[in-house]
C-alpha atoms as a PDB file:
ATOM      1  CA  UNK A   1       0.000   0.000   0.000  1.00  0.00           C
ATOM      2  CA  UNK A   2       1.372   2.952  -0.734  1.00  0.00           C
ATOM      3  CA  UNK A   3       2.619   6.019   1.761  1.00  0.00           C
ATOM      4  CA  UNK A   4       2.460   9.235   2.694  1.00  0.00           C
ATOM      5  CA  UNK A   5       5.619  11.460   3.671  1.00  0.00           C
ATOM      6  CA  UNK A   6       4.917  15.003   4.755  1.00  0.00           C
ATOM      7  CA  UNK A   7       7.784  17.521   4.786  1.00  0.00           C
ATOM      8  CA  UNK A   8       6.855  20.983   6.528  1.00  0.00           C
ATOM      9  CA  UNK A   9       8.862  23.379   4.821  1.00  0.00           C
ATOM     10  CA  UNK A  10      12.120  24.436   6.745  1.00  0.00           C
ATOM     11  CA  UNK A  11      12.199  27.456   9.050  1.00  0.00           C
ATOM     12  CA  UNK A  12      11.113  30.855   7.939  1.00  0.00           C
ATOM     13  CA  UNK A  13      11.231  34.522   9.944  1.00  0.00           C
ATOM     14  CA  UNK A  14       7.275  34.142   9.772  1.00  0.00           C
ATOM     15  CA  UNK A  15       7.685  30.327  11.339  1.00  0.00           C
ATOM     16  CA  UNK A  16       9.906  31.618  13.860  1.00  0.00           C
ATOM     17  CA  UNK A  17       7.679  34.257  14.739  1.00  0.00           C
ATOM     18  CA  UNK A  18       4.504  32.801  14.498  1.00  0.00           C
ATOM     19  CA  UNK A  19       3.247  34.594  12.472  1.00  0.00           C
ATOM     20  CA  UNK A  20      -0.072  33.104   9.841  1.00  0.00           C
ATOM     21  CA  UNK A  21       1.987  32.421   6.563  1.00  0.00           C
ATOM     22  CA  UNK A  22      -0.448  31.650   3.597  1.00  0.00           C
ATOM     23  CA  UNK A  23       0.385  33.880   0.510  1.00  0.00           C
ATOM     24  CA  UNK A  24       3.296  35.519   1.364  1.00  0.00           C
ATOM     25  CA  UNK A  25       5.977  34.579  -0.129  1.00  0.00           C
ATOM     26  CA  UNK A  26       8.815  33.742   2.202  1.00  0.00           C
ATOM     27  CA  UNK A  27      12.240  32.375   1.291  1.00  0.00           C
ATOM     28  CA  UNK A  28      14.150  30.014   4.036  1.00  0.00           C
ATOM     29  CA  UNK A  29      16.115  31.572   6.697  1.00  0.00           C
ATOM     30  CA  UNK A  30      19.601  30.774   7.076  1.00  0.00           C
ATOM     31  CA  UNK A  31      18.719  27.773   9.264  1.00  0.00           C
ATOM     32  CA  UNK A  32      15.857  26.969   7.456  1.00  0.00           C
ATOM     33  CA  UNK A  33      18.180  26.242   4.635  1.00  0.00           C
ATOM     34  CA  UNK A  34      20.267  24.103   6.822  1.00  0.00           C
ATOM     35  CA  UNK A  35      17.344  22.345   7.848  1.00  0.00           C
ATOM     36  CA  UNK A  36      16.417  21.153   4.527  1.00  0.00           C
ATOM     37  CA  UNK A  37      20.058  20.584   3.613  1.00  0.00           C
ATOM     38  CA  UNK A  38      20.049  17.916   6.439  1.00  0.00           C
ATOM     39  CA  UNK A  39      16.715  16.213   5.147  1.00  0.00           C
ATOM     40  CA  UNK A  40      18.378  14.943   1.755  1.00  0.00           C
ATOM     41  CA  UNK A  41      20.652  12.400   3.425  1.00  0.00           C
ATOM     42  CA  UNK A  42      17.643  11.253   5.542  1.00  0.00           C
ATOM     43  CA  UNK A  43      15.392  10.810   2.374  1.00  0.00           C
ATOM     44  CA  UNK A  44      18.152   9.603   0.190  1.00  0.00           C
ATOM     45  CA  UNK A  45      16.811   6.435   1.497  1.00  0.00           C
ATOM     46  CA  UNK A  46      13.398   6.241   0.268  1.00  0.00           C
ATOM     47  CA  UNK A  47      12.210   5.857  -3.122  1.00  0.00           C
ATOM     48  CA  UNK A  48       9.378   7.803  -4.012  1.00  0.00           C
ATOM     49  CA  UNK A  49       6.320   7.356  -7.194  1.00  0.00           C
ATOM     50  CA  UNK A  50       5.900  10.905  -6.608  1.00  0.00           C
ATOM     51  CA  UNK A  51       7.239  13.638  -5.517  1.00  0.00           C
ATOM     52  CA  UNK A  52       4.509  16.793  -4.762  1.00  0.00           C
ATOM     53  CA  UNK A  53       4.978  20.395  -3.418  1.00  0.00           C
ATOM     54  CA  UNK A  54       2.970  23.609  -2.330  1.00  0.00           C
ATOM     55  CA  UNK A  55       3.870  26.186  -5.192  1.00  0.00           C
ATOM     56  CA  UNK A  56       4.782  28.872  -2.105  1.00  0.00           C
ATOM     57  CA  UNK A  57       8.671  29.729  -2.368  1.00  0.00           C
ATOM     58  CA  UNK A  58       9.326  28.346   0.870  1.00  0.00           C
ATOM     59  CA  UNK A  59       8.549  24.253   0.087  1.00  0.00           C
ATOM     60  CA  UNK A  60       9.473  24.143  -3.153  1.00  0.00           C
ATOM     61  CA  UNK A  61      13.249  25.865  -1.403  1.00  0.00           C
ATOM     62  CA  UNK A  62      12.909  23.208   0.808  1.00  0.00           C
ATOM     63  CA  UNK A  63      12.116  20.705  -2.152  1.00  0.00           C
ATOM     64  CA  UNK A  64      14.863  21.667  -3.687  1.00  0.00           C
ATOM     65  CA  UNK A  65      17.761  21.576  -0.699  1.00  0.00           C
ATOM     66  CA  UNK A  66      16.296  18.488   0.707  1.00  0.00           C
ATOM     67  CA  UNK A  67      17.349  16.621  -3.006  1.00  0.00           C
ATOM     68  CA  UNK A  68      13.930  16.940  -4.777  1.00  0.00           C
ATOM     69  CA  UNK A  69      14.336  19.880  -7.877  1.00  0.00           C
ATOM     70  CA  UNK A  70      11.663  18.735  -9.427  1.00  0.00           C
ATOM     71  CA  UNK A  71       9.084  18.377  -6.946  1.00  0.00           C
ATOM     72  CA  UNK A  72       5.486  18.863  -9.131  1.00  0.00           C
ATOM     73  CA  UNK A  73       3.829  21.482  -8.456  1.00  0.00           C
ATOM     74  CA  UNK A  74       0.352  21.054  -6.460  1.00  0.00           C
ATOM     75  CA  UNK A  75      -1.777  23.757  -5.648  1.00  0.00           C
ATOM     76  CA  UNK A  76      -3.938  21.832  -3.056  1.00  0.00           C
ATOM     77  CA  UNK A  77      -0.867  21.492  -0.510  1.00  0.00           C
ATOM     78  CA  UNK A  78      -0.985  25.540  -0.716  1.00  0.00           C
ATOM     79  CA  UNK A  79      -0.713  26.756   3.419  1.00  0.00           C
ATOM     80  CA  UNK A  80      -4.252  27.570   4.545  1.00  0.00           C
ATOM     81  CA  UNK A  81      -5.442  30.902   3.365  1.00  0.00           C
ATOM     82  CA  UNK A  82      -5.606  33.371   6.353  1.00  0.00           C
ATOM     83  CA  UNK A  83      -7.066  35.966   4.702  1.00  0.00           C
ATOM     84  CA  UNK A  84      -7.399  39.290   7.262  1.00  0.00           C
ATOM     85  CA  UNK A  85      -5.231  37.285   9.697  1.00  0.00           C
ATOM     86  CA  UNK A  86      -1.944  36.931   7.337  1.00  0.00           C
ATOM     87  CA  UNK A  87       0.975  37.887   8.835  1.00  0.00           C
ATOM     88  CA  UNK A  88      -0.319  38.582  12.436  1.00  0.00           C
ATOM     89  CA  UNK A  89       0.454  36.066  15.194  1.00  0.00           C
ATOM     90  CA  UNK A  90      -2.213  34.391  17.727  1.00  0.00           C
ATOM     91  CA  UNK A  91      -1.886  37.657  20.390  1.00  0.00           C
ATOM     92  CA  UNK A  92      -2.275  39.890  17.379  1.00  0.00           C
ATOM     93  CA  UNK A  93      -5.608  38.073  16.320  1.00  0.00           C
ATOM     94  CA  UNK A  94      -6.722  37.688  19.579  1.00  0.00           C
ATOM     95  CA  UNK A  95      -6.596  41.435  20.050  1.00  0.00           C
ATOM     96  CA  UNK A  96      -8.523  41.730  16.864  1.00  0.00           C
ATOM     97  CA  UNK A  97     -10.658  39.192  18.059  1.00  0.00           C
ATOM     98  CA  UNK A  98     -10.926  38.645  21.559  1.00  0.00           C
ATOM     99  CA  UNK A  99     -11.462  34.867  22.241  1.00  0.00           C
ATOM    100  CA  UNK A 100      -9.943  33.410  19.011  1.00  0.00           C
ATOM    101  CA  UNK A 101      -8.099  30.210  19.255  1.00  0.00           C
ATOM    102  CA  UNK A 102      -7.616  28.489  16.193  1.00  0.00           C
ATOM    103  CA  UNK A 103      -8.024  27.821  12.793  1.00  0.00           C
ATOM    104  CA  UNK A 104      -9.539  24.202  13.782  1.00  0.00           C
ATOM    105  CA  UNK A 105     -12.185  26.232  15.749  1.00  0.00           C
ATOM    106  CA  UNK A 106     -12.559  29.706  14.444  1.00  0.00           C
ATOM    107  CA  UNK A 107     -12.759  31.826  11.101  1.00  0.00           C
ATOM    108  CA  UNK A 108     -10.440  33.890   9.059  1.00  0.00           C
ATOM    109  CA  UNK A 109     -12.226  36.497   7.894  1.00  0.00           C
ATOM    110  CA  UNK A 110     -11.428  36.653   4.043  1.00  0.00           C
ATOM    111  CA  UNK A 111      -9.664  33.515   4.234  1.00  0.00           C
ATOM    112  CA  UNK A 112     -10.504  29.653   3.895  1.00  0.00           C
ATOM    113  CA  UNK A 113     -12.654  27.857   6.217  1.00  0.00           C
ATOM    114  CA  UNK A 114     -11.579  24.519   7.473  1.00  0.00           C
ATOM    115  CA  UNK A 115     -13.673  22.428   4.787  1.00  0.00           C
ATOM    116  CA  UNK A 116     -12.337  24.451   1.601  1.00  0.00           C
ATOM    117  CA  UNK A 117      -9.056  23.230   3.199  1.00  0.00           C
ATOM    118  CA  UNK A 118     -10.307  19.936   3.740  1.00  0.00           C
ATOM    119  CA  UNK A 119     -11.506  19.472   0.063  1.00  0.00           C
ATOM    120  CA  UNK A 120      -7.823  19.815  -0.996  1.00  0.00           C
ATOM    121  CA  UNK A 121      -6.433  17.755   1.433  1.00  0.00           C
ATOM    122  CA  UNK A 122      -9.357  15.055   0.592  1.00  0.00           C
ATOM    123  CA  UNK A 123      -7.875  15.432  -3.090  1.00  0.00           C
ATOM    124  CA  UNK A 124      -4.087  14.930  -1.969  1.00  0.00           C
ATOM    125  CA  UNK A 125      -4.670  11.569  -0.252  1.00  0.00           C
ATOM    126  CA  UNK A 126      -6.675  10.344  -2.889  1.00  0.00           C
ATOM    127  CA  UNK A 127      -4.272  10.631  -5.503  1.00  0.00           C
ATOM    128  CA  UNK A 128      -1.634   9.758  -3.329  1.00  0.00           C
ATOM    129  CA  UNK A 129      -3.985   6.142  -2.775  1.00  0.00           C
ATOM    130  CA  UNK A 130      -4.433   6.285  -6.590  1.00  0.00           C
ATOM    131  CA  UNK A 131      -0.523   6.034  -7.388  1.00  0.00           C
ATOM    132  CA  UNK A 132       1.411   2.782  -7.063  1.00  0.00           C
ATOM    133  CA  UNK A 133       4.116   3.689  -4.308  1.00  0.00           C
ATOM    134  CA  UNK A 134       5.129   5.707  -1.790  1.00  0.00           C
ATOM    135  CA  UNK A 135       4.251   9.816  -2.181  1.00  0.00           C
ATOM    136  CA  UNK A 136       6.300  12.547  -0.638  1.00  0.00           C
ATOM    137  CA  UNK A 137       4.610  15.876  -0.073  1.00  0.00           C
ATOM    138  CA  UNK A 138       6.368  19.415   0.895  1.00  0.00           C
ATOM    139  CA  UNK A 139       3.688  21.331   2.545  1.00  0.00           C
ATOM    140  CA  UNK A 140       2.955  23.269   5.645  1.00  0.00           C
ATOM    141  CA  UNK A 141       2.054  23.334   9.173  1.00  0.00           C
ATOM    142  CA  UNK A 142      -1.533  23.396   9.600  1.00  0.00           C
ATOM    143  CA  UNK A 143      -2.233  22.101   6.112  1.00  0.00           C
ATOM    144  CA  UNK A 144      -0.132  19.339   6.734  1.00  0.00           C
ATOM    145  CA  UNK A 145      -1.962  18.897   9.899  1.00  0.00           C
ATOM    146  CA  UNK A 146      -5.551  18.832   8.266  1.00  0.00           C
ATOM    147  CA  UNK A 147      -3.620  16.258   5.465  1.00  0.00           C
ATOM    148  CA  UNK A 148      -3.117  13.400   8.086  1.00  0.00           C
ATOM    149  CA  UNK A 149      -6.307  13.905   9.516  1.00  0.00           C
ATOM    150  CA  UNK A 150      -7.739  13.648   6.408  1.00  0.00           C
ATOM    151  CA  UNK A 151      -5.578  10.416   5.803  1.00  0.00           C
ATOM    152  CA  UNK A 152      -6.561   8.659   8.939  1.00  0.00           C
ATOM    153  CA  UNK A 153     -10.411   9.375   8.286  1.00  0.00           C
ATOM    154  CA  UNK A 154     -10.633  11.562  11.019  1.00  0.00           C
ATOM    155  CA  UNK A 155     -12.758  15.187  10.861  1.00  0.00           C
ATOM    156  CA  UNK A 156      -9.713  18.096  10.047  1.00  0.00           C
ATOM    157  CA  UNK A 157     -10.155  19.374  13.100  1.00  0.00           C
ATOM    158  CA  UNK A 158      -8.082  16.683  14.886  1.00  0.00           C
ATOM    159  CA  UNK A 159      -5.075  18.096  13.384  1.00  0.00           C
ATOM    160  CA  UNK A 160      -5.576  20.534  15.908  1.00  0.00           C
ATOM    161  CA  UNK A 161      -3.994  17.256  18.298  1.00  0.00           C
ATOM    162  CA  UNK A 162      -0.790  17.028  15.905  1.00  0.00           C
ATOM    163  CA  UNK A 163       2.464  19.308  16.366  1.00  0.00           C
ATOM    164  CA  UNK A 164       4.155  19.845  12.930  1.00  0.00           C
ATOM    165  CA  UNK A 165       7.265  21.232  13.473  1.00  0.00           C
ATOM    166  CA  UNK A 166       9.232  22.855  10.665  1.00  0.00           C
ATOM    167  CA  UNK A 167      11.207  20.285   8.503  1.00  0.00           C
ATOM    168  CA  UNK A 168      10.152  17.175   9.824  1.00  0.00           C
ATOM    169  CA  UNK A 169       9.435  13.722   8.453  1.00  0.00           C
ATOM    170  CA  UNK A 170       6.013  12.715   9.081  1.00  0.00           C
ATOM    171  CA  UNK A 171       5.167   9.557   7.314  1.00  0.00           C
ATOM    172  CA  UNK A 172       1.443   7.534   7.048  1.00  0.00           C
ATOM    173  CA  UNK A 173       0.324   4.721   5.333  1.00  0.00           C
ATOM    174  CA  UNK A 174      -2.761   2.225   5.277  1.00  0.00           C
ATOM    175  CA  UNK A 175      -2.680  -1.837   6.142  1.00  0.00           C
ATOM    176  CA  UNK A 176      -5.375  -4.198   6.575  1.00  0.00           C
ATOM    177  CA  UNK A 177      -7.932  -1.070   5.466  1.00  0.00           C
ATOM    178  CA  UNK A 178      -6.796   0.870   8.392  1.00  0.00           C
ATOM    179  CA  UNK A 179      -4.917   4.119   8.307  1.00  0.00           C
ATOM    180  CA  UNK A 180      -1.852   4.282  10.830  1.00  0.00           C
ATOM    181  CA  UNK A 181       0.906   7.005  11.727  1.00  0.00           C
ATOM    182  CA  UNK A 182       4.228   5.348  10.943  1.00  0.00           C
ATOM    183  CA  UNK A 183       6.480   8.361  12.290  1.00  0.00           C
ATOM    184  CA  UNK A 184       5.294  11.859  13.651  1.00  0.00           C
ATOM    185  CA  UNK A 185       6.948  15.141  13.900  1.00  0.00           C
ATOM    186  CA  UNK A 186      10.493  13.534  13.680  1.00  0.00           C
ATOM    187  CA  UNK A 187      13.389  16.124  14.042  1.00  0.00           C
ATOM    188  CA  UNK A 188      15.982  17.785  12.055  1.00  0.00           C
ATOM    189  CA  UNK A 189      19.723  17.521  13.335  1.00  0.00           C
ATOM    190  CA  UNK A 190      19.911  21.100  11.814  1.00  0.00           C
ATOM    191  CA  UNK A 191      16.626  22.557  13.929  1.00  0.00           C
ATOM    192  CA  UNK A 192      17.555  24.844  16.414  1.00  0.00           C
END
């Protein structure tokens, strides 16, 4: 049965300061290039059907750097769209909007709600089921969240229970017509 890898893209000043990344544009940090660096010799390993990525700069950098150049282009693993809320962190929001938690709970006003994002995560594991071998995916944190939800047949908003650090290895699969979590949120050498 085939797998699922998810990469998070590698660090980014937005990552590192929490602020909501969705359209803009960010290139790697300095360790965020470093971090991707160190994921080619742990995927060097692995052999791969496919290889997908999020057309934002910053995982198809970390594409790249981890050993995968040509990485297709998907637009479904795009980051969550934030709308009003891009580039403000969780303190800015909530001062915006007093009692806001999450994107698993609440609304981004101008943005995507939780099952637009779950429609494109719904199409990412089914053509990663549909292709004969493992699939490795460079996406982001809380779309890559919603994607393994969306694997293991839970509702997205359990990916609100999954940490998704930047530029880990994350790997699913299916056996016996269950969905399982082989690895979770496992670390980079390079991550400071």
């Amino acid at each position: 049965m085939p797998r699922l890898f998810i990469i998070r893209h590698g660090e980014t000043a937005w990552s590192l300061s929490g602020q909501h990344t969705s359209r803009t544009d960010l290139p790697l940090t300095e360790n965020g290039r470093l971090m991707a660096v160190a994921l080619a010799s742990r995927m060097a390993k692995f052999a791969f059907a496919q290889v997908l990525s999020s057309p934002r700069l910053r995982a198809r950098e970390t594409a790249m750097l981890a050993g995968f150049p040509n990485a297709e282009p998907c637009d479904d693993l795009r980051e969550f769209d934030y709308g009003e809320f891009e580039g403000l962190t969780k303190a800015d929001i909530r001062a915006r909007v007093p009692g806001w938690n999450s994107v698993f709970t609440d609304t981004c006003p101008g943005g995507e709600t939780l099952d637009q994002v779950s429609t494109r995560a719904k199409r990412v594991a089914a053509r990663v089921r549909a292709t004969a071998g493992d699939t490795l995916v460079f996406s982001h944190g809380h779309m890559g969240r919603i994607l393994a939800a969306t694997w293991l047949g839970l509702p997205a908003t359990f990916g609100r229970q999954l940490v998704l650090d930047t530029a880990t290895l994350n790997i699913l699969g299916d056996e016996d017509e269950r969905a399982y979590i082989q690895a979770w949120n496992c670390g980079n050498e390079s991550k400071s």
